[in-house]
PDB file of N, CA and C in Angstrom:
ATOM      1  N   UNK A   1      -6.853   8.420   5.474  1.00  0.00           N
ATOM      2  CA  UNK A   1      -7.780   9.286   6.178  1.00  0.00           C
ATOM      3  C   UNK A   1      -7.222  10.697   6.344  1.00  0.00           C
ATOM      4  N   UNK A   2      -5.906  10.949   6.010  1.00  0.00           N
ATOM      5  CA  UNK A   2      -5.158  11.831   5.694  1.00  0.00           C
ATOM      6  C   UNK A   2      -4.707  12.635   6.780  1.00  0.00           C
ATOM      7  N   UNK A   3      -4.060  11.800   8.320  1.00  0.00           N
ATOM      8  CA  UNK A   3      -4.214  11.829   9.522  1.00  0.00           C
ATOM      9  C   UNK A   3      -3.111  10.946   9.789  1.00  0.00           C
ATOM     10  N   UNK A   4      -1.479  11.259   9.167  1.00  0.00           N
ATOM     11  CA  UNK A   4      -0.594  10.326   9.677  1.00  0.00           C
ATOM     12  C   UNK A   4      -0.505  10.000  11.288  1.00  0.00           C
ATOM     13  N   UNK A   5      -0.788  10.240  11.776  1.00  0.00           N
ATOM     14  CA  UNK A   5      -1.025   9.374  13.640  1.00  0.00           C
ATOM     15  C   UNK A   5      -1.772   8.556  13.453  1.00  0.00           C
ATOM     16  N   UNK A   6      -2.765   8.195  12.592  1.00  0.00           N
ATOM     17  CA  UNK A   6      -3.144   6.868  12.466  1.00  0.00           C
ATOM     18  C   UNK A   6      -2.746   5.788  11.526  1.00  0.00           C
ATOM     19  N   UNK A   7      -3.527   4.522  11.941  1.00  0.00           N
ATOM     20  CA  UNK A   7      -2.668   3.930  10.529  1.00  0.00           C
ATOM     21  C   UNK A   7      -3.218   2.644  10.748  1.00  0.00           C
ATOM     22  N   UNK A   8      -3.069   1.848   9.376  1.00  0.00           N
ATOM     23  CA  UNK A   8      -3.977   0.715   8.698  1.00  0.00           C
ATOM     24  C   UNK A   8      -2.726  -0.020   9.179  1.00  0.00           C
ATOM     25  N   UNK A   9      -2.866  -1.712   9.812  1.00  0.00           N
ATOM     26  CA  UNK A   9      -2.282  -2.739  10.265  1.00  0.00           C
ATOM     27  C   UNK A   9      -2.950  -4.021  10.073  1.00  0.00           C
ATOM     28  N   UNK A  10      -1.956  -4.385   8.873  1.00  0.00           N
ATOM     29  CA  UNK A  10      -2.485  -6.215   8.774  1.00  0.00           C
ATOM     30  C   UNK A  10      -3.145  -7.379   9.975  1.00  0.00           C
ATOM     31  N   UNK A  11      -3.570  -8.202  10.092  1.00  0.00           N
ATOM     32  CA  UNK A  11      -4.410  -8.345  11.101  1.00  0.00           C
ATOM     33  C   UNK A  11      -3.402  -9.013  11.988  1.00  0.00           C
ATOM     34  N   UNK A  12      -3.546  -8.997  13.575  1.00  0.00           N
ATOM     35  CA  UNK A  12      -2.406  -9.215  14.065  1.00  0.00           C
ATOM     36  C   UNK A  12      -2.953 -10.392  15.123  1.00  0.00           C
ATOM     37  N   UNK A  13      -4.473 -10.228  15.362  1.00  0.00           N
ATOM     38  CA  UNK A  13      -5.093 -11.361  16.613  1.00  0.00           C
ATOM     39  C   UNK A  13      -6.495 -11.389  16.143  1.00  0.00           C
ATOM     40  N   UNK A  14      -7.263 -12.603  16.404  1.00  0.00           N
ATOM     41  CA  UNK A  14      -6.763 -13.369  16.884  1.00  0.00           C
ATOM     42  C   UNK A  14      -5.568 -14.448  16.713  1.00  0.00           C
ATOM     43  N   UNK A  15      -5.590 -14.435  15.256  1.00  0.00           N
ATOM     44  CA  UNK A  15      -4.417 -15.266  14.606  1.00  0.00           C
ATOM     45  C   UNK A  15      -3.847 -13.661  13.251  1.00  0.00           C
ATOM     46  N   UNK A  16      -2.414 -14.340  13.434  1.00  0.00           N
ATOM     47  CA  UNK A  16      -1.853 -13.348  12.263  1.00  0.00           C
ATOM     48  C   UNK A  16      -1.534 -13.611  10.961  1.00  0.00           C
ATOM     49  N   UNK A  17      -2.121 -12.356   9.816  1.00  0.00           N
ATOM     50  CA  UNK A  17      -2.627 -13.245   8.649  1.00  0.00           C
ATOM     51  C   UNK A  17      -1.010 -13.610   8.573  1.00  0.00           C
ATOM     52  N   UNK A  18      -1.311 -13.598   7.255  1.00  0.00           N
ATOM     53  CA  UNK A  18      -0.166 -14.502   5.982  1.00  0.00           C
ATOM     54  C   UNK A  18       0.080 -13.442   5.058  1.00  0.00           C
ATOM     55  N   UNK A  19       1.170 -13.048   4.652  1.00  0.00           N
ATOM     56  CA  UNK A  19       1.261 -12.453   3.685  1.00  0.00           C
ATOM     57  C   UNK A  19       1.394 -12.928   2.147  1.00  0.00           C
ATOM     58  N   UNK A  20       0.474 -12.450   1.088  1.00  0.00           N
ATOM     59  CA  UNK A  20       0.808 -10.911   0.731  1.00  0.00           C
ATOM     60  C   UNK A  20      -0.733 -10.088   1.773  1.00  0.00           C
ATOM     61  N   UNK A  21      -0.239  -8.942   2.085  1.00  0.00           N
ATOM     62  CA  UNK A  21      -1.496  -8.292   2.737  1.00  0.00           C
ATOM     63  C   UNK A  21      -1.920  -7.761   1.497  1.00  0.00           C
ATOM     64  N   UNK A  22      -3.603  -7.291   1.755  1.00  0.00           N
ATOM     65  CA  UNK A  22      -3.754  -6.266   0.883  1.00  0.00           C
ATOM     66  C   UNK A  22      -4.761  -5.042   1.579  1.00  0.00           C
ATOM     67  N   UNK A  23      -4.527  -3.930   0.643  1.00  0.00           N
ATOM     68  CA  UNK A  23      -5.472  -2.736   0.618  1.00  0.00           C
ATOM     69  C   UNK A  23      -5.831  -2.495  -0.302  1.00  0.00           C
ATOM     70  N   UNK A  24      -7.351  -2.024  -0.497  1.00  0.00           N
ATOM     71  CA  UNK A  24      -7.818  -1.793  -1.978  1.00  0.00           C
ATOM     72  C   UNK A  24      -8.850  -0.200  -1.540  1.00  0.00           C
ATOM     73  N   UNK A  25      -8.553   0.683  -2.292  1.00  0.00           N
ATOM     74  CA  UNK A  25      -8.980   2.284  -2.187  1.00  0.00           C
ATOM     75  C   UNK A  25      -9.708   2.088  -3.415  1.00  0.00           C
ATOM     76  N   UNK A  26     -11.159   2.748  -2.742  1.00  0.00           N
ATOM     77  CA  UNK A  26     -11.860   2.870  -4.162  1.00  0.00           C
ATOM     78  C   UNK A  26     -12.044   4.171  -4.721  1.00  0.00           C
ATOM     79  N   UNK A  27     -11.547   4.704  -5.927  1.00  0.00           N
ATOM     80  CA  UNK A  27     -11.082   5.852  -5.972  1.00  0.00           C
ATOM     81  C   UNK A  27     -12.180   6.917  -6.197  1.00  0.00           C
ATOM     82  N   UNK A  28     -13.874   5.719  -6.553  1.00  0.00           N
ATOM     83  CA  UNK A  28     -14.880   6.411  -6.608  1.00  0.00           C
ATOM     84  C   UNK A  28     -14.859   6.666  -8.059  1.00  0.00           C
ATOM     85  N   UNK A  29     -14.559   6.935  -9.043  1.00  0.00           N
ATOM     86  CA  UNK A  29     -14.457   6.813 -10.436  1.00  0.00           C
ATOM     87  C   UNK A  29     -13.462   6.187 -11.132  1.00  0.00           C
ATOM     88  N   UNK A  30     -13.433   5.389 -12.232  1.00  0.00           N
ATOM     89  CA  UNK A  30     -12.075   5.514 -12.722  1.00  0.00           C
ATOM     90  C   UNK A  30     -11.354   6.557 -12.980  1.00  0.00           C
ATOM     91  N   UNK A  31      -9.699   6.342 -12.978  1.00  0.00           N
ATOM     92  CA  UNK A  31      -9.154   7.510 -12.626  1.00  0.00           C
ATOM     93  C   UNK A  31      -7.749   6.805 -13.420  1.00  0.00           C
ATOM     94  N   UNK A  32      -7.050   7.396 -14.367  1.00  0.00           N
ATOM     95  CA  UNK A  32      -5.564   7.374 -14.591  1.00  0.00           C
ATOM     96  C   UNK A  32      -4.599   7.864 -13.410  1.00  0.00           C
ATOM     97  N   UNK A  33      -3.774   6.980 -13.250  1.00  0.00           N
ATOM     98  CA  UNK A  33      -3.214   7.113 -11.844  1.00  0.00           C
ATOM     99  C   UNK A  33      -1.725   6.928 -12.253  1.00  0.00           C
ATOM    100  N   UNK A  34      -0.566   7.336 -11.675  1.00  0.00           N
ATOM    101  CA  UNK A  34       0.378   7.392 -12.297  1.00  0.00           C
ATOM    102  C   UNK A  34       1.534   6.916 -11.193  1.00  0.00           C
ATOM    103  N   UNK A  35       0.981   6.629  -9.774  1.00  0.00           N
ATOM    104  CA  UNK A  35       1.920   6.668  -8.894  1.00  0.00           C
ATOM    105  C   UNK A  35       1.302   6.471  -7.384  1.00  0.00           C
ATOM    106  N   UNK A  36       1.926   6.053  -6.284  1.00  0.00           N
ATOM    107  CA  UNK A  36       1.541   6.436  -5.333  1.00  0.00           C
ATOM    108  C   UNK A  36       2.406   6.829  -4.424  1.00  0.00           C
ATOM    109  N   UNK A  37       2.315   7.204  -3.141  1.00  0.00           N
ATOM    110  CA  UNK A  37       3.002   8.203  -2.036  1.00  0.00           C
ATOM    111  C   UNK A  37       2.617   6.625  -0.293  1.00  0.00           C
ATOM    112  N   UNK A  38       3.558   6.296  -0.770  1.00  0.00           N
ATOM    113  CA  UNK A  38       3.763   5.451   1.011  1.00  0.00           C
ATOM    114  C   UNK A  38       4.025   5.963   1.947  1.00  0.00           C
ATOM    115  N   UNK A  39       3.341   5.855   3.141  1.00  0.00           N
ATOM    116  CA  UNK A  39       4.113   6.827   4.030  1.00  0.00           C
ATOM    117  C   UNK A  39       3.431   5.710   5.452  1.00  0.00           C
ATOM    118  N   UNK A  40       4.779   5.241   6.299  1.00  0.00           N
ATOM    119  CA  UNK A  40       5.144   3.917   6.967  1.00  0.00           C
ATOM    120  C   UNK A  40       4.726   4.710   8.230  1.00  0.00           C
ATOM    121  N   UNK A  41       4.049   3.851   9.475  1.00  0.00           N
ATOM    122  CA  UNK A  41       3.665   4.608  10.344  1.00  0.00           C
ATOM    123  C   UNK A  41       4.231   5.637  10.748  1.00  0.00           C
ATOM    124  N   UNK A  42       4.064   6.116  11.738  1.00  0.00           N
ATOM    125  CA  UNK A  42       4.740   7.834  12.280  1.00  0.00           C
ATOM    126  C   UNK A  42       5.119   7.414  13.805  1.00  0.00           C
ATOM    127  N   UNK A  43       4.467   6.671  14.891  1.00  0.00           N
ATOM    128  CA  UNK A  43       5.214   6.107  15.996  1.00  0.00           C
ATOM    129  C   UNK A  43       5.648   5.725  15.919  1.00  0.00           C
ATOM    130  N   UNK A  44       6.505   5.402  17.487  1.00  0.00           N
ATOM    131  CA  UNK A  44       7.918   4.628  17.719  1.00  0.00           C
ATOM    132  C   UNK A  44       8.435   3.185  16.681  1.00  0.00           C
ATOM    133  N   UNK A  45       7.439   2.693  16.593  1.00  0.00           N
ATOM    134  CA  UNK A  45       7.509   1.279  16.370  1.00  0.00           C
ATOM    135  C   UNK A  45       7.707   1.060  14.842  1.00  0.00           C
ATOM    136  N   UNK A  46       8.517  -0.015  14.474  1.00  0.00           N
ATOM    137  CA  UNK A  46       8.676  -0.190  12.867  1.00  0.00           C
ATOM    138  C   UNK A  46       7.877  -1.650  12.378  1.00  0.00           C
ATOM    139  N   UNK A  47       6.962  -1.995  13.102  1.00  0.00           N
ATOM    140  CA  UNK A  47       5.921  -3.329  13.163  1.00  0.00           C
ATOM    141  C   UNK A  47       5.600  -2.782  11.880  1.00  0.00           C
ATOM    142  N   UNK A  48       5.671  -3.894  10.976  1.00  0.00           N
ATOM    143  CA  UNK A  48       4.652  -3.533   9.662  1.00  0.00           C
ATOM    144  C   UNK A  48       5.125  -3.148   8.313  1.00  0.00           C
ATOM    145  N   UNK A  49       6.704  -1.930   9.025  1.00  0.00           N
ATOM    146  CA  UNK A  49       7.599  -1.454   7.895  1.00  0.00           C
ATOM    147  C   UNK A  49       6.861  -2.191   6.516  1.00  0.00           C
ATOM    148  N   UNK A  50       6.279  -1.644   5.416  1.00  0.00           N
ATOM    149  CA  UNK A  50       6.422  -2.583   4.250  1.00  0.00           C
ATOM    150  C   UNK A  50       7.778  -2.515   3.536  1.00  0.00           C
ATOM    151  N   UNK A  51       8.640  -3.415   2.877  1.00  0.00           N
ATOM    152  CA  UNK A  51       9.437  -3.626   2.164  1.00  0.00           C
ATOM    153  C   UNK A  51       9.458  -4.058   1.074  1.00  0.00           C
ATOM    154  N   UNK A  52       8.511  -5.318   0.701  1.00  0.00           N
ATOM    155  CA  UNK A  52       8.091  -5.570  -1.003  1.00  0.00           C
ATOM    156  C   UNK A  52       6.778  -5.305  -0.902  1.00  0.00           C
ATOM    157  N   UNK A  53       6.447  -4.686  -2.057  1.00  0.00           N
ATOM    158  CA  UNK A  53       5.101  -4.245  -2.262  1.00  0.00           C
ATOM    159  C   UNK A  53       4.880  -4.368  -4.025  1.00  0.00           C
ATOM    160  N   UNK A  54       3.417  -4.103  -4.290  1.00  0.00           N
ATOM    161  CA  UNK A  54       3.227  -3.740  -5.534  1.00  0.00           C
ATOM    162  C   UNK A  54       1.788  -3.468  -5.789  1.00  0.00           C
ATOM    163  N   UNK A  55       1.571  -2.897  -6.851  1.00  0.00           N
ATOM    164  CA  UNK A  55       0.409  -1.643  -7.181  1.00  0.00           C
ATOM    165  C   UNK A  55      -0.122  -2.301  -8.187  1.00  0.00           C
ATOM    166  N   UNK A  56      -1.689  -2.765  -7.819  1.00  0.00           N
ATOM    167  CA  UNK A  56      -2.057  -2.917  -9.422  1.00  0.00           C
ATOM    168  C   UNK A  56      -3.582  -1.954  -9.398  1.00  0.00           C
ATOM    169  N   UNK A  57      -4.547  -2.262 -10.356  1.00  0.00           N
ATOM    170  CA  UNK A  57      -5.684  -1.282 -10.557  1.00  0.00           C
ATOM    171  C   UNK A  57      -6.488  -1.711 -11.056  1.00  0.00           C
ATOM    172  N   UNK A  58      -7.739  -2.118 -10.927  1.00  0.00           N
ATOM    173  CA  UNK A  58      -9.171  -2.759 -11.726  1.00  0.00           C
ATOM    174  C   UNK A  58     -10.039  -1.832 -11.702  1.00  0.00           C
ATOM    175  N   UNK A  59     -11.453  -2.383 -12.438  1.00  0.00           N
ATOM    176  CA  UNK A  59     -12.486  -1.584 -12.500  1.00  0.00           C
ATOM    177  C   UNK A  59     -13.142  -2.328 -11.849  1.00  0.00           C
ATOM    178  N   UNK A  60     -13.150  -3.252 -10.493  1.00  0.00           N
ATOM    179  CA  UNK A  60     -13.740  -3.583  -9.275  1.00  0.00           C
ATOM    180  C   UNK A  60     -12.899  -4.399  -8.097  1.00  0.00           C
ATOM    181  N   UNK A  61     -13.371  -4.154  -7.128  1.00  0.00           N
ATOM    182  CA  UNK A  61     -12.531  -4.807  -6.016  1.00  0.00           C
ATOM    183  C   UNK A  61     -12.525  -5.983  -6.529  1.00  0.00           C
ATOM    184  N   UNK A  62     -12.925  -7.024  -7.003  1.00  0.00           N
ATOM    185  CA  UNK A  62     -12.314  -8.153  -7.264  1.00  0.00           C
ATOM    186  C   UNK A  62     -11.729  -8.579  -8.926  1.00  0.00           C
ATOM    187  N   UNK A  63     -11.424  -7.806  -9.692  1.00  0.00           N
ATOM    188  CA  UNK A  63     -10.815  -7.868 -10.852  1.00  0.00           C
ATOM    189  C   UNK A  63      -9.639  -6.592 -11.093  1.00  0.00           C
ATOM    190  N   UNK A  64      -8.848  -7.579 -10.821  1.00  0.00           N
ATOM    191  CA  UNK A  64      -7.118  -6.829 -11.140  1.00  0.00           C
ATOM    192  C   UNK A  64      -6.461  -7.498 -12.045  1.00  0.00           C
ATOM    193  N   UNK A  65      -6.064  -6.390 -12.428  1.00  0.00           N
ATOM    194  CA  UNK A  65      -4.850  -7.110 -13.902  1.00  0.00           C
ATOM    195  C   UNK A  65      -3.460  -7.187 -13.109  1.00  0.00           C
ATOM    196  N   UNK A  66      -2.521  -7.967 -13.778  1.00  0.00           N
ATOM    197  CA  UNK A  66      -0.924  -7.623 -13.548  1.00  0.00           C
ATOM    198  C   UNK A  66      -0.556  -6.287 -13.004  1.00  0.00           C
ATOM    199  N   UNK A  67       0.045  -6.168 -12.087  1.00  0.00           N
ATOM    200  CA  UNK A  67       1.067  -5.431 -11.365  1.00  0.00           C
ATOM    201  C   UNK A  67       1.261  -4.406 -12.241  1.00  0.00           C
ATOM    202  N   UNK A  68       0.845  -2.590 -11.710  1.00  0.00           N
ATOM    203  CA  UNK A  68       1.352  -1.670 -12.764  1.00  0.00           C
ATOM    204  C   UNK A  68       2.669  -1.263 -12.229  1.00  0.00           C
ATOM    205  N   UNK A  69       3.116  -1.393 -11.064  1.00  0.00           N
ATOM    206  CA  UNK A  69       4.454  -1.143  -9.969  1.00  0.00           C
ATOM    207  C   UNK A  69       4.374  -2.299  -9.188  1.00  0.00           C
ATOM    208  N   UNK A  70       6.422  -2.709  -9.019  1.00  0.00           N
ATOM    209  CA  UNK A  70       6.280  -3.908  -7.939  1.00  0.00           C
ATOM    210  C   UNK A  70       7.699  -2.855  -7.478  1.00  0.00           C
ATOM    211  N   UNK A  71       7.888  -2.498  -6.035  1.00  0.00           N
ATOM    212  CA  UNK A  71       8.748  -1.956  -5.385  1.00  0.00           C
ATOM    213  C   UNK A  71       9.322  -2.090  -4.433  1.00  0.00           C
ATOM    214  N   UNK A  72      10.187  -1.982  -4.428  1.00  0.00           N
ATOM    215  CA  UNK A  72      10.891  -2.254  -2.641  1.00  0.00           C
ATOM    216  C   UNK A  72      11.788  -0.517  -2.104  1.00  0.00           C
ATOM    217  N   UNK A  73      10.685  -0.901  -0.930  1.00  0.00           N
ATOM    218  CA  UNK A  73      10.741   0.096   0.107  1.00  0.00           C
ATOM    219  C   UNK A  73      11.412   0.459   1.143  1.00  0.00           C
ATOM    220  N   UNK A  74      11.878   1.904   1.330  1.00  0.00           N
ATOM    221  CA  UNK A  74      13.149   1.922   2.430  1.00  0.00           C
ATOM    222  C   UNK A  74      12.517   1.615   3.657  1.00  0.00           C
ATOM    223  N   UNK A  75      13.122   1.287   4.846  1.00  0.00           N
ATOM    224  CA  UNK A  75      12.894   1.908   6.571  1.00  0.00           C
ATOM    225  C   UNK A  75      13.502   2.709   6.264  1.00  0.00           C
ATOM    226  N   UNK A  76      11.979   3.447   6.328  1.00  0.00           N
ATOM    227  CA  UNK A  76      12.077   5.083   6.463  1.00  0.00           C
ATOM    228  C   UNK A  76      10.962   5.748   6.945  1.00  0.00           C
ATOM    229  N   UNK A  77      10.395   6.969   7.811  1.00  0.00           N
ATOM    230  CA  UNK A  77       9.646   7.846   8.036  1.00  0.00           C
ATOM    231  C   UNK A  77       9.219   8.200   7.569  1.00  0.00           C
ATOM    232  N   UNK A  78       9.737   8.818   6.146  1.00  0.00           N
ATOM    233  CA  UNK A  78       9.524   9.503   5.702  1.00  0.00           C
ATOM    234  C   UNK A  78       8.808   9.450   4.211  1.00  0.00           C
ATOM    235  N   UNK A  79       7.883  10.184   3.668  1.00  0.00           N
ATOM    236  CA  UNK A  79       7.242   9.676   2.428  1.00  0.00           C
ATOM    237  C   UNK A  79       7.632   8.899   1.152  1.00  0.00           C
ATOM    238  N   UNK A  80       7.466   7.750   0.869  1.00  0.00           N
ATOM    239  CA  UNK A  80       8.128   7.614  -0.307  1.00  0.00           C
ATOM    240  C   UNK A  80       7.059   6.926  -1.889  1.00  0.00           C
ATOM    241  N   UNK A  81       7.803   7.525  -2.697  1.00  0.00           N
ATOM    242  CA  UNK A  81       6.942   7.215  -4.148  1.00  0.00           C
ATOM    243  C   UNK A  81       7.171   6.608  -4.665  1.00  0.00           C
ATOM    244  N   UNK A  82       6.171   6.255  -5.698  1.00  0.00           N
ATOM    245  CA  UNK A  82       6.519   4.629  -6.175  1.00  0.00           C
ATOM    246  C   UNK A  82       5.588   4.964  -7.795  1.00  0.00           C
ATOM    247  N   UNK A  83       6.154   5.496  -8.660  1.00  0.00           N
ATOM    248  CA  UNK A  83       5.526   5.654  -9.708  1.00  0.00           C
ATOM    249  C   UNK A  83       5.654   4.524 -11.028  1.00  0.00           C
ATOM    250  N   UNK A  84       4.760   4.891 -12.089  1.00  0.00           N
ATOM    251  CA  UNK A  84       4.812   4.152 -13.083  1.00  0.00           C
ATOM    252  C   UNK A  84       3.647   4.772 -14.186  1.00  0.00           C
ATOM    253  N   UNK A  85       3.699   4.320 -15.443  1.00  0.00           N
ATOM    254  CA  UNK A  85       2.994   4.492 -16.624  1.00  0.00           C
ATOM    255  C   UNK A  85       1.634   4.814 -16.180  1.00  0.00           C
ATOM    256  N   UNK A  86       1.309   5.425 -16.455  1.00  0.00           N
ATOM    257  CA  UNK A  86      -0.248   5.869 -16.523  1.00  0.00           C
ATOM    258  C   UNK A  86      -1.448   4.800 -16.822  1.00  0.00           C
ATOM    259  N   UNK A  87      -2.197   5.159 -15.753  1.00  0.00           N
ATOM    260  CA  UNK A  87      -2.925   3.682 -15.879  1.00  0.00           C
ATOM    261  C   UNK A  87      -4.635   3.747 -15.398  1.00  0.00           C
ATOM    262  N   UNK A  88      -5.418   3.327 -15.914  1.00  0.00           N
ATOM    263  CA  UNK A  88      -7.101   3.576 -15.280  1.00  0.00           C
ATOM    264  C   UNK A  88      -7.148   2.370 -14.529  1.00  0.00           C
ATOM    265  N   UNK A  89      -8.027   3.143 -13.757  1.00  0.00           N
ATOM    266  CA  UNK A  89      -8.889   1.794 -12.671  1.00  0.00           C
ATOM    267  C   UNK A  89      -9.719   2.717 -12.067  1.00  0.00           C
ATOM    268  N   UNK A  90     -10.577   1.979 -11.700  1.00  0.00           N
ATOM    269  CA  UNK A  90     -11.716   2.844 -10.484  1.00  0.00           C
ATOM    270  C   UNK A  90     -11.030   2.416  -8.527  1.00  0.00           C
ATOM    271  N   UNK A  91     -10.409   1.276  -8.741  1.00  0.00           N
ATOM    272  CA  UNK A  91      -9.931   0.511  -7.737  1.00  0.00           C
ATOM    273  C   UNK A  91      -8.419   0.323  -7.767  1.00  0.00           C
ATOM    274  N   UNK A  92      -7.617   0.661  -6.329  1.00  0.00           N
ATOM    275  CA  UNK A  92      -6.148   0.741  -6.222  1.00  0.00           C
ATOM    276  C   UNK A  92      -6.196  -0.293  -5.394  1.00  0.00           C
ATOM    277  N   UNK A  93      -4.820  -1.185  -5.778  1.00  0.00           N
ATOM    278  CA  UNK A  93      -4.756  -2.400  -5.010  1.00  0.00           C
ATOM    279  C   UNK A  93      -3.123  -2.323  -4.451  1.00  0.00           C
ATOM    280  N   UNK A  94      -2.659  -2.023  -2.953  1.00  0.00           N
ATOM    281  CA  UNK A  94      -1.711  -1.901  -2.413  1.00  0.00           C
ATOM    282  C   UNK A  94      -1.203  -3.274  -2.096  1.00  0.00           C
ATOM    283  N   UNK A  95      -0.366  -3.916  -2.005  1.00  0.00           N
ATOM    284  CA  UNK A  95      -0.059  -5.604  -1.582  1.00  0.00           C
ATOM    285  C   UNK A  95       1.434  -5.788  -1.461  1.00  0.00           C
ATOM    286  N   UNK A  96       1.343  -5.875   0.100  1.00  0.00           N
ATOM    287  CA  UNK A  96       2.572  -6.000   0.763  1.00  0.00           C
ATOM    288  C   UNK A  96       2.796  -7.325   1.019  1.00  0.00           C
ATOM    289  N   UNK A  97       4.197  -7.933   0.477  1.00  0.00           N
ATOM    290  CA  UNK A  97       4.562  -9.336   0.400  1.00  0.00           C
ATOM    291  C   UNK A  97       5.328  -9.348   1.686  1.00  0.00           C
ATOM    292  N   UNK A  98       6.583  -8.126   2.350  1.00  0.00           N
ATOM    293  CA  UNK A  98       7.348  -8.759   3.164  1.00  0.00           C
ATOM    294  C   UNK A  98       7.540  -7.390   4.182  1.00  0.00           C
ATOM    295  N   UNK A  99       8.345  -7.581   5.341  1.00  0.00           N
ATOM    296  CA  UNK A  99       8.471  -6.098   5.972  1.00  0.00           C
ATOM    297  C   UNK A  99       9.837  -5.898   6.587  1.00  0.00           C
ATOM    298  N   UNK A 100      10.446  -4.747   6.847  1.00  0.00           N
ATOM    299  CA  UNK A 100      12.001  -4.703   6.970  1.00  0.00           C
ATOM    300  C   UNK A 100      12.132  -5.529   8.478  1.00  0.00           C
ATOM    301  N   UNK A 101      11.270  -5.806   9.829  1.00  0.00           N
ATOM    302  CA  UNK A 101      10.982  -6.387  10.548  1.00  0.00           C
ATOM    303  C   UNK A 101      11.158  -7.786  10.754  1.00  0.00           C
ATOM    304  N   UNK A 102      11.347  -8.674  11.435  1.00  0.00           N
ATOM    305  CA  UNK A 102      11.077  -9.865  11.644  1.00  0.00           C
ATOM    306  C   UNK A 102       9.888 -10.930  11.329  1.00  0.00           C
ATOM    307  N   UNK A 103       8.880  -9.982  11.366  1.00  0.00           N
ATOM    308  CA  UNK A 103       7.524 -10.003  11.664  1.00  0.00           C
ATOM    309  C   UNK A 103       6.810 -10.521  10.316  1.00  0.00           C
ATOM    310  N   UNK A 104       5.483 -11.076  10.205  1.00  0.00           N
ATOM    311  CA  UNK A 104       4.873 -10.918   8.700  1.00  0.00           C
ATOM    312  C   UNK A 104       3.761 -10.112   8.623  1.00  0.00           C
ATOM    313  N   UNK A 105       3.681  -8.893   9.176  1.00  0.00           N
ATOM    314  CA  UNK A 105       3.215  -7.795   9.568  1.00  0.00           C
ATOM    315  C   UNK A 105       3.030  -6.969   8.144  1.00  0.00           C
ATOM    316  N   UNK A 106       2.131  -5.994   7.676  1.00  0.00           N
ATOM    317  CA  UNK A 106       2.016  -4.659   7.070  1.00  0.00           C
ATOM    318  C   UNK A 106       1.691  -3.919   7.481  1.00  0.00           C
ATOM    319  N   UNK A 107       1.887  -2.334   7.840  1.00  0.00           N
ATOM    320  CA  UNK A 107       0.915  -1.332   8.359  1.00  0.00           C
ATOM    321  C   UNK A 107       1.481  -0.439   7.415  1.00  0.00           C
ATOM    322  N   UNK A 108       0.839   1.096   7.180  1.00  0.00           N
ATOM    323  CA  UNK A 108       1.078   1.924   6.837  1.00  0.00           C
ATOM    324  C   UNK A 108       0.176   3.705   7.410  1.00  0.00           C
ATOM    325  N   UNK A 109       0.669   4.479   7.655  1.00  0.00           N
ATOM    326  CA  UNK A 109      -0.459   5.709   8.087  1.00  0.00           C
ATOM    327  C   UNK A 109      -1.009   6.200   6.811  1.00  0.00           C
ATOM    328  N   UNK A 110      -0.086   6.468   5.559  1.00  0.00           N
ATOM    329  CA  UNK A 110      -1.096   7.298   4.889  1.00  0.00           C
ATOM    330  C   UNK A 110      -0.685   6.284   3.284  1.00  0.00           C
ATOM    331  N   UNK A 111      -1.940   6.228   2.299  1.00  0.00           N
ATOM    332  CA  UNK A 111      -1.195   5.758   1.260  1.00  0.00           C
ATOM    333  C   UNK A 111      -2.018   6.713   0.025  1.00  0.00           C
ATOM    334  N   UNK A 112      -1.140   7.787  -0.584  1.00  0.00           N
ATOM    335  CA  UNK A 112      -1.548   8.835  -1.417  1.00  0.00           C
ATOM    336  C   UNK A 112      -1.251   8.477  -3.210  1.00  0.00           C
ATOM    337  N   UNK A 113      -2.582   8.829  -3.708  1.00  0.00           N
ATOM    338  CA  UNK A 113      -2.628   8.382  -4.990  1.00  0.00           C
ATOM    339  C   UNK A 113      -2.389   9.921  -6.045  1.00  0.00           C
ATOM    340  N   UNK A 114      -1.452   9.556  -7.315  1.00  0.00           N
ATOM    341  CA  UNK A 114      -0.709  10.492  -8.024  1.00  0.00           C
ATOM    342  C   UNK A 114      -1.817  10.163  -8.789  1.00  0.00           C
ATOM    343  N   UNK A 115      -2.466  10.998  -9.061  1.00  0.00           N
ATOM    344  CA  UNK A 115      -3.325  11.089 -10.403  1.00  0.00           C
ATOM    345  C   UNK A 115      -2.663  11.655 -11.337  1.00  0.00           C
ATOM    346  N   UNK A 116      -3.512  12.348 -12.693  1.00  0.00           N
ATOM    347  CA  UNK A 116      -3.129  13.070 -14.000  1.00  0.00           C
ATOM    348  C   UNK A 116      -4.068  14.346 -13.868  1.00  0.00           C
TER     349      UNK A 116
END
């Protein structure tokens, strides 16, 4: 929403999911995409941290191919990228398996797509 003070959180109540979480951005056209920009909440709290993640891309929310990026992520604040080969989809699929936390939590404030 491009508003790091806010931020997307795996579901936490009434019951808490299961991981892998997911997020899926529809990019509104297909689009060659080359990368994306994580960026882990901005308050106090590290609930959610993602740590394994991976990126794939379809031409609809429910058809994804294999993984175009599978990454592991710092605890960190601060923005981090996660690139790979150039790739179309109309649809970005974010999917967080684990988190630097205790927790089986995902959140993130902002998640920015590298186009061409």
């Amino acid at each position: 929403d491009g508003d790091p003070e806010t931020l997307w959180h795996s579901r936490f109540s009434p019951e808490v999911a299961v991981p892998p979480h997911e997020l899926v951005i529809d990019l509104g056209t297909e689009r060659t995409v080359r990368g994306i920009v994580y960026l882990g909440r901005q308050d106090g709290g590290w609930n959610g941290a993602v740590k394994e993640a991976d990126v794939t891309l379809g031409s609809s929310p429910e058809a994804f191919g294999e993984p175009v990026a599978k990454a592991t992520l710092k605890k960190s604040k601060e923005p981090q990228t996660v690139t790979f080969p150039p790739a179309k989809g109309r649809y970005l699929r974010f999917r967080a398996y684990s988190e630097h936390g205790p927790g089986t939590f995902a959140s993130a404030a902002e998640i920015g797509v590298i186009g061409e």
